[in-house]
Protein backbone atom coordinates (compact mmCIF):
# COMPACT_ATOMS: atom_id res chain seq x y z
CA UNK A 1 13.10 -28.34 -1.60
CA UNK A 2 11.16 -24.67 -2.45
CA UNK A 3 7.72 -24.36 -3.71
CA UNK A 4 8.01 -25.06 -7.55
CA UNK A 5 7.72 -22.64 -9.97
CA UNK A 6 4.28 -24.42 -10.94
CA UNK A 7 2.87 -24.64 -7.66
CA UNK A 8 3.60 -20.79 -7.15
CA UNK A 9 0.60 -20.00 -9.72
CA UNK A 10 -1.90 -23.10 -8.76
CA UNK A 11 -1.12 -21.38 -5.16
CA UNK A 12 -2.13 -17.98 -5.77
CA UNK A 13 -4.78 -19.33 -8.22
CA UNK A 14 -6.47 -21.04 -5.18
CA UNK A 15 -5.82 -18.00 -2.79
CA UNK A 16 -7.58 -15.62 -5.42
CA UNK A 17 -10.84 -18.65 -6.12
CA UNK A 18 -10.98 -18.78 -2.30
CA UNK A 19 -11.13 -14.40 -1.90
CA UNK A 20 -13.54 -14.40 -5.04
CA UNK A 21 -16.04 -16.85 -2.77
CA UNK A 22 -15.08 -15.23 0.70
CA UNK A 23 -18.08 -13.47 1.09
CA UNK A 24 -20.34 -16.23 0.64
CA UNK A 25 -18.22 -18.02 2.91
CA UNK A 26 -18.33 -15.31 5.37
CA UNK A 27 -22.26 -14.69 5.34
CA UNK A 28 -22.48 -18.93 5.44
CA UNK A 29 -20.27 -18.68 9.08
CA UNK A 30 -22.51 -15.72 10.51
CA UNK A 31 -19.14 -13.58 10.25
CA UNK A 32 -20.10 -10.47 7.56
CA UNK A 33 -17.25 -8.52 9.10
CA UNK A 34 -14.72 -10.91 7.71
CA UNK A 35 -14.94 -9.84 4.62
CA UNK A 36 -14.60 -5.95 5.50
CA UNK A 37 -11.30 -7.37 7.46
CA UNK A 38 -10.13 -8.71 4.32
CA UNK A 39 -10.78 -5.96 2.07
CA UNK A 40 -8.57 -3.89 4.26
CA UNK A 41 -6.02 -6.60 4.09
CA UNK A 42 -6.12 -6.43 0.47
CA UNK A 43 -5.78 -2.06 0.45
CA UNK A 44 -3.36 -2.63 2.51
CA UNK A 45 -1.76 -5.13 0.94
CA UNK A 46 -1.21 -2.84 -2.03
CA UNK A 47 0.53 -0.44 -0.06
CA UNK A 48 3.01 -2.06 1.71
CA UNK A 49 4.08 -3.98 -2.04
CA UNK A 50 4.63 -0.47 -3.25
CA UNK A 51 6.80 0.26 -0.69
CA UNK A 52 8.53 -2.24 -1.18
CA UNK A 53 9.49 -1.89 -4.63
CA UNK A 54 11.87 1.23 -3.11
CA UNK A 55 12.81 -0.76 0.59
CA UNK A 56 12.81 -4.22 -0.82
CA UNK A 57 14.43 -3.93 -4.45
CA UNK A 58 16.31 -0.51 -4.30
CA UNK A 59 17.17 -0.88 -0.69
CA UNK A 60 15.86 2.99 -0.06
CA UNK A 61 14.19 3.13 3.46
CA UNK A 62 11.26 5.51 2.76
CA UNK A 63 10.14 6.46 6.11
CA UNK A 64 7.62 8.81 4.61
CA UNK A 65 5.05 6.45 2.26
CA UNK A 66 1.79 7.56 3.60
CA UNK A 67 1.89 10.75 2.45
CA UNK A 68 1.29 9.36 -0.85
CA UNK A 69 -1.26 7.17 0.48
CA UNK A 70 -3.05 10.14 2.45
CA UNK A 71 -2.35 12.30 -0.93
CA UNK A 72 -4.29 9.19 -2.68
CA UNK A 73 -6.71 9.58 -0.19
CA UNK A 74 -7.36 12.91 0.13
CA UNK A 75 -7.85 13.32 -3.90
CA UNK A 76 -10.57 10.98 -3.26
CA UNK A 77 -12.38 13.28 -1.04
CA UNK A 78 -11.51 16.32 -2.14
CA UNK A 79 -13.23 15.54 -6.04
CA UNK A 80 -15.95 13.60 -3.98
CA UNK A 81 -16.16 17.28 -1.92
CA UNK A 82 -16.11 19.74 -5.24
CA UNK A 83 -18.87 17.01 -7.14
CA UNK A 84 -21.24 17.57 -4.07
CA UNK A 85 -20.79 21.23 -3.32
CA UNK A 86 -21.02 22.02 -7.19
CA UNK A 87 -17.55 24.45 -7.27
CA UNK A 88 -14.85 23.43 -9.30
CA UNK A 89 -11.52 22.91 -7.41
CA UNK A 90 -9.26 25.75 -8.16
CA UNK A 91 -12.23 27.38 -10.18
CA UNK A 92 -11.63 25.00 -13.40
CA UNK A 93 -11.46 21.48 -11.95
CA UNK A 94 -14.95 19.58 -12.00
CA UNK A 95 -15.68 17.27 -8.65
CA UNK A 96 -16.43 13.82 -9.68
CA UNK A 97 -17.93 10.88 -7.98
CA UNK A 98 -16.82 7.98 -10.62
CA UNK A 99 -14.22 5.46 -9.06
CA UNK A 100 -12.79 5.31 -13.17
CA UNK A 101 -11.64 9.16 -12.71
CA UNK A 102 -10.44 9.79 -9.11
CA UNK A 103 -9.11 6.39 -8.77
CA UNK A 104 -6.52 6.99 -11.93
CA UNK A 105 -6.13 10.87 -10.52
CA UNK A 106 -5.29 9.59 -7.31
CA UNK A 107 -2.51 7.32 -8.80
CA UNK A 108 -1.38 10.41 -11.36
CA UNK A 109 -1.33 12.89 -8.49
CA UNK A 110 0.57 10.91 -5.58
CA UNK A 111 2.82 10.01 -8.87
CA UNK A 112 3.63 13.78 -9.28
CA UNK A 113 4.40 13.91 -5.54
CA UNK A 114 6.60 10.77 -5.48
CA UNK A 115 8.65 12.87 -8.29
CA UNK A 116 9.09 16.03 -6.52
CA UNK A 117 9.77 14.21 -3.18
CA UNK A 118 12.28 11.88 -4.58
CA UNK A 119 13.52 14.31 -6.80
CA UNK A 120 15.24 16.16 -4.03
CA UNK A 121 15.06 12.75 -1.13
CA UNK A 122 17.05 10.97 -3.74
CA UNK A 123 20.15 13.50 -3.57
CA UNK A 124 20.71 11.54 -0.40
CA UNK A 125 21.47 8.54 1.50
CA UNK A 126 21.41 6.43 4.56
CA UNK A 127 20.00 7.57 7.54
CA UNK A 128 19.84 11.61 5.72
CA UNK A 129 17.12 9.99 3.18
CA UNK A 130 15.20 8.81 6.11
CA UNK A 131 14.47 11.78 7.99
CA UNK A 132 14.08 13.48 4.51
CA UNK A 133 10.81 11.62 3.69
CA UNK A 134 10.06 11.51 7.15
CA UNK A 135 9.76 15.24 7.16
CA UNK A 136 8.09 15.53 3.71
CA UNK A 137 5.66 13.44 4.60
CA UNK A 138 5.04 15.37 8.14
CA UNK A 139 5.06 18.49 5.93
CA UNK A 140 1.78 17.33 4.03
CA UNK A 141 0.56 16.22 7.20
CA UNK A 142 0.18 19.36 9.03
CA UNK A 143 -0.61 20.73 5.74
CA UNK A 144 -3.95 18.97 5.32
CA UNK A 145 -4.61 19.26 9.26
CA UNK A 146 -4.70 23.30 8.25
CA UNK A 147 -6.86 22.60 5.13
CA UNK A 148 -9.80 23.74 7.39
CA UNK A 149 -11.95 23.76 3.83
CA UNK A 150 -11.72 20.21 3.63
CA UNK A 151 -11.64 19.35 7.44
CA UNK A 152 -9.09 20.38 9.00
CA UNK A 153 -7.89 17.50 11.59
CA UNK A 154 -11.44 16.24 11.84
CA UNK A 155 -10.98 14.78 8.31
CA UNK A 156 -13.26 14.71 5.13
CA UNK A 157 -16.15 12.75 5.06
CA UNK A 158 -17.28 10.77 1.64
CA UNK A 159 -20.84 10.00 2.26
CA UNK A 160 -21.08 7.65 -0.72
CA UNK A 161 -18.83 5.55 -2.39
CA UNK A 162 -17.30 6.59 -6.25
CA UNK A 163 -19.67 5.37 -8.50
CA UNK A 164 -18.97 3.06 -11.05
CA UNK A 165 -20.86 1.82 -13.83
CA UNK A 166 -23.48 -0.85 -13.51
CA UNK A 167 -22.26 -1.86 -10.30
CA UNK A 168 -23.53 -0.46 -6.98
CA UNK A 169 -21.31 0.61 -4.95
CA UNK A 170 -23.17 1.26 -1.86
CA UNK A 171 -23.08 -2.61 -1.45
CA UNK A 172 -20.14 -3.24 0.44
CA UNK A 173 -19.22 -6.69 -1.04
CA UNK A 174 -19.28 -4.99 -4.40
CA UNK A 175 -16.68 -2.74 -3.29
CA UNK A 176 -14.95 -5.63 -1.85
CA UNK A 177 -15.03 -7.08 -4.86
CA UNK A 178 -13.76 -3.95 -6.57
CA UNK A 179 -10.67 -4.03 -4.45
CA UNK A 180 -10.00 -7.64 -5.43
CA UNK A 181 -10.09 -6.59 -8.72
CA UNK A 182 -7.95 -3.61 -8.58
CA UNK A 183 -5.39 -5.73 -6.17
CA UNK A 184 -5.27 -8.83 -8.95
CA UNK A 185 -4.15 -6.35 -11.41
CA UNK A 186 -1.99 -4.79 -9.22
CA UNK A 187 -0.18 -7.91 -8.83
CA UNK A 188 -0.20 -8.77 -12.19
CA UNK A 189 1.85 -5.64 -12.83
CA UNK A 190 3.77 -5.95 -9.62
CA UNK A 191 4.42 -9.81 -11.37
CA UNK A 192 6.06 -8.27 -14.33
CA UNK A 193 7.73 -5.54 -12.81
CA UNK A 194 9.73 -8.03 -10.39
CA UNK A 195 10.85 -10.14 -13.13
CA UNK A 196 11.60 -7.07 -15.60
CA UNK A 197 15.39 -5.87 -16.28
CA UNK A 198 14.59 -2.64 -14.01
CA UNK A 199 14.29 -4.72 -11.28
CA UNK A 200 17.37 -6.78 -11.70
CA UNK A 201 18.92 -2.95 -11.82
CA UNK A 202 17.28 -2.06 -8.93
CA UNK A 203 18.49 -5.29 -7.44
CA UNK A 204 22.20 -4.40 -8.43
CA UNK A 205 21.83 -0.54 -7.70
CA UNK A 206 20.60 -2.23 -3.77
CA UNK A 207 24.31 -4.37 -3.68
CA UNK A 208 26.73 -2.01 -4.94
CA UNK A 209 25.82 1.49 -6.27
CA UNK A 210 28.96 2.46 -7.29
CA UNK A 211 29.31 -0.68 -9.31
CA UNK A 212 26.34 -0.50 -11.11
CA UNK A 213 27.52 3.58 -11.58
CA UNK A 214 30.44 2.29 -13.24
CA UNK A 215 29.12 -0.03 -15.84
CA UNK A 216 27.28 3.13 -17.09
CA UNK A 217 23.77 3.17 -15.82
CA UNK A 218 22.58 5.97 -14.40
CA UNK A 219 21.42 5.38 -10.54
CA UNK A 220 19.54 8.46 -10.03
CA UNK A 221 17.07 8.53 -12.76
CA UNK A 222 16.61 4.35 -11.67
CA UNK A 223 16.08 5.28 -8.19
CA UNK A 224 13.55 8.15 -9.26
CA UNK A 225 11.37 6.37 -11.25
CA UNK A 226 11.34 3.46 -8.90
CA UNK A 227 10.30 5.74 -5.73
CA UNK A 228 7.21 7.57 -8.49
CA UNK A 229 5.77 3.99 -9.36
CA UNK A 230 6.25 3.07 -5.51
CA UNK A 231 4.33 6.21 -4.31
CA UNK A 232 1.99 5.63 -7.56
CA UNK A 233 0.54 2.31 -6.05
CA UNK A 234 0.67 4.02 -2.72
CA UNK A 235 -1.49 6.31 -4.21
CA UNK A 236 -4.02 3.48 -5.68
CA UNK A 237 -4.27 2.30 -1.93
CA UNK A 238 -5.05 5.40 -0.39
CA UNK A 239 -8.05 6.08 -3.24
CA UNK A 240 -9.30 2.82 -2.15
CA UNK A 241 -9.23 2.92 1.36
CA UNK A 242 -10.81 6.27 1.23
CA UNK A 243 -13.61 4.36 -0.87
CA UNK A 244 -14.23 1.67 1.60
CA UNK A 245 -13.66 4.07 4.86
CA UNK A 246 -15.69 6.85 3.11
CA UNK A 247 -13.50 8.64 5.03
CA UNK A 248 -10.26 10.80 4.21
CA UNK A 249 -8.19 12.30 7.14
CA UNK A 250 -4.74 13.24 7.99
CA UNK A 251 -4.25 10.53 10.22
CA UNK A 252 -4.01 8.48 6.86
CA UNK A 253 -0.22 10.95 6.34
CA UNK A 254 1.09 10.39 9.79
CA UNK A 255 4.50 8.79 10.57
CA UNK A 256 2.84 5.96 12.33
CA UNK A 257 0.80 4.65 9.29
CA UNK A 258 3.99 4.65 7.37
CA UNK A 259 5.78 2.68 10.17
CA UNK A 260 2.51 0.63 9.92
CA UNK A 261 3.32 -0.24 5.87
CA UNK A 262 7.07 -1.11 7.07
CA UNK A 263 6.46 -3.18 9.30
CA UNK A 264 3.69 -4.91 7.40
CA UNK A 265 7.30 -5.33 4.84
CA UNK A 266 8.83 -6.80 7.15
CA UNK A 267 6.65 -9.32 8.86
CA UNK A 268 5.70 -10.90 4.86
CA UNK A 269 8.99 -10.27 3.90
CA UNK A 270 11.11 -7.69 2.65
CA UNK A 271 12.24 -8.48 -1.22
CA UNK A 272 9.07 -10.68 -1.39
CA UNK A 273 6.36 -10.75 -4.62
CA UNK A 274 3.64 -11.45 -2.11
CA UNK A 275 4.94 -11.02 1.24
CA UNK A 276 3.79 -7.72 1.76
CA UNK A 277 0.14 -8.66 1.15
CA UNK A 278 1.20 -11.45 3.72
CA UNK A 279 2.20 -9.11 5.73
CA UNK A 280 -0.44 -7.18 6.02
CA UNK A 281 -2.82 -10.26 6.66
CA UNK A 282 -1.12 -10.83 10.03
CA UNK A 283 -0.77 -7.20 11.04
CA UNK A 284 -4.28 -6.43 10.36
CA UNK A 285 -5.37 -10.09 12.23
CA UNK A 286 -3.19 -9.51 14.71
CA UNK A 287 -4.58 -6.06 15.39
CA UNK A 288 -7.70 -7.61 15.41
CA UNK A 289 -7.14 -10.48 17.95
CA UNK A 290 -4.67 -8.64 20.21
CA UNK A 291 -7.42 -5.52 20.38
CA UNK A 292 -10.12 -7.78 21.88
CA UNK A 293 -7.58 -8.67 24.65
CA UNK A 294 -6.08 -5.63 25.70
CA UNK A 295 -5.42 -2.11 24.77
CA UNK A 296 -1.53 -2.21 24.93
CA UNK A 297 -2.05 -4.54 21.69
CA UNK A 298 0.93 -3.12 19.99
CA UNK A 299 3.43 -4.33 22.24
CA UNK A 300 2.17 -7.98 21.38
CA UNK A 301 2.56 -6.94 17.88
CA UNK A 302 6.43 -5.99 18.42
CA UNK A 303 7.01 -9.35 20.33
CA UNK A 304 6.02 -11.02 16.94
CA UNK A 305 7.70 -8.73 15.17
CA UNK A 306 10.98 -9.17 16.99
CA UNK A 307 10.91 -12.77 16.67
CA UNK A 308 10.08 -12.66 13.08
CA UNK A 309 13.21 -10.03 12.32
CA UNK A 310 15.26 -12.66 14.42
CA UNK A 311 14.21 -16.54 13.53
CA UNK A 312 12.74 -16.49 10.65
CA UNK A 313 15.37 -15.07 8.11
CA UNK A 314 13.16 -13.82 5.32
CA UNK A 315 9.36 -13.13 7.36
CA UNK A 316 6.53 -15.11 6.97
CA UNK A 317 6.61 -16.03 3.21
CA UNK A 318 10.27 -17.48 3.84
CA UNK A 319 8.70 -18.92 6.91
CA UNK A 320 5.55 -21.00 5.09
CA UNK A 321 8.31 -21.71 1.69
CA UNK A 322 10.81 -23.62 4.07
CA UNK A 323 7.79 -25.30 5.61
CA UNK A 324 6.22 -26.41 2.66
CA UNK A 325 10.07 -27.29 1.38
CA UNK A 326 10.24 -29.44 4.69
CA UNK A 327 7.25 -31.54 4.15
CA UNK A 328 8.04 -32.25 0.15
């Protein structure tokens, strides 16, 4: 027997009461850093569910989704750069420091990428869309590693957090808290989403294309707008990282970090509501424990990951549902 449908919310109603107290909790254990471990969790979280709207639902392997994380990123620091400095970008855009402007420019800017991207990644398939994001999202890479105006490789340094109002943000549990609140709503909308009739297209575009062609819909223009809201909430976790780094650098484009996001997929579970944000708790944990033992961490990482891929049909949210099923 599954995890009802009613213990699903009482489930993630507990997980979100025990992440609102979490910082309490950590200061209580002596362990402050916990709760900068788990705000990353939670950035990252957000990231790896956008990518898998496109690699879960649409079944399009996007080997090139931290660009619009490093895009988020970057328009983070960039505004943060111009607000400072006092010289509009591009001579007519102000800077800005407030979290309730760059945060929604971040997401409307790596949206605009994800269109222009797609729009030409989308024209193919298979193992030819791969290396297509792959190289867009090198492209932007070496691009802002030649931005020497905003850092060049050495990256762009934010030296406060974006303000927002009647909080203060140079606390870092209130920017923990901030992320919570952004990733609750993010879920929220990720909640719909999954159980919205675009999904159940993007579902049957992921079986049979051809089928789904030939009952009329249009794949394309499904596929497109399913790869801009994926590098949209890409974008949302890149503005946020960038806020709790106070950091923006290229590193944050490179192929690794979106190999990073895919496996995070894949070890919560690829198709999953909240298997990517479970995903990203073990990565992140696991780069954590692994670290403190020894420096060749990763290949402890793609042990786990290779035993996950092969035993547990469906990663670790499949894992802890047939569990829970066992024991009911």
């Amino acid at each position: 027997m599954s995890i009802s449908k009613l213990g699903r919310p009482l489930i993630a109603l507990a997980v979100l009461a025990l992440l609102i107290a979490l910082p309490l909790l950590a200061e209580a254990m002596g362990q402050p850093a916990l709760t900068s471990m788990v705000a990353r969790i939670l950035i990252y979280g957000i990231a790896a569910a956008s990518l898998n709207i496109v690699l879960g639902y649409g079944g399009m392997v996007s080997f090139g989704h931290a660009a619009f994380f490093g895009i988020g990123g970057y328009v983070v620091g960039i505004l943060y750069a111009h607000h400072a400095s006092g010289d509009p970008l591009l001579g007519f855009i102000p800077g800005t420091n407030q979290l309730l402007i760059t945060l929604p420019a971040a997401i409307l800017v790596s949206g605009l990428a994800a269109l222009v991207i797609g729009a030409l990644s989308l024209r193919t398939s298979g193992v030819q869309f791969i290396m297509i994001t792959l190289a867009f999202a090198q492209m932007l890479f070496f691009l802002f590693v030649s931005l020497k105006a905003y850092g060049g490789d050495d990256g762009l340094i934010i030296r406060r957090a974006n303000e927002v109002p009647w909080l203060n943000m140079r606390d870092k549990q209130t920017v923990y808290y901030v992320c919570l609140a952004v990733t609750t709503v993010f879920f929220i909308l990720l909640w719909r989403f999954v159980n919205s009739r675009f999904a159940n297209v993007l579902n049957g575009l992921r079986q049979s294309e051809k089928r789904m062609a030939a009952i009329g819909l249009p794949a394309y223009r499904y596929k497109l707008a399913a790869f801009v809201i994926s590098g949209m909430g890409a974008g949302c976790a890149g503005a946020l990282m960038a806020n709790f780094l106070r950091f923006a650098s290229p590193d944050m484009l490179h192929w690794t970090k979106s190999g990073e996001l895919m496996v995070m997929v894949i070890l919560g579970g690829v198709g999953t509501l909240f298997g990517p944000l479970a995903g990203a708790a073990v990565y992140i944990a696991l780069e954590s424990i692994l670290a403190s033992w020894t420096e060749y961490w990763q290949l402890g990482v793609g042990m786990i990951l290779l035993f996950v891929v092969l035993y547990t049909h469906g990663g670790v949210q499949a894992l802890a549902q047939r569990l829970v099923g066992r024991q009911t």
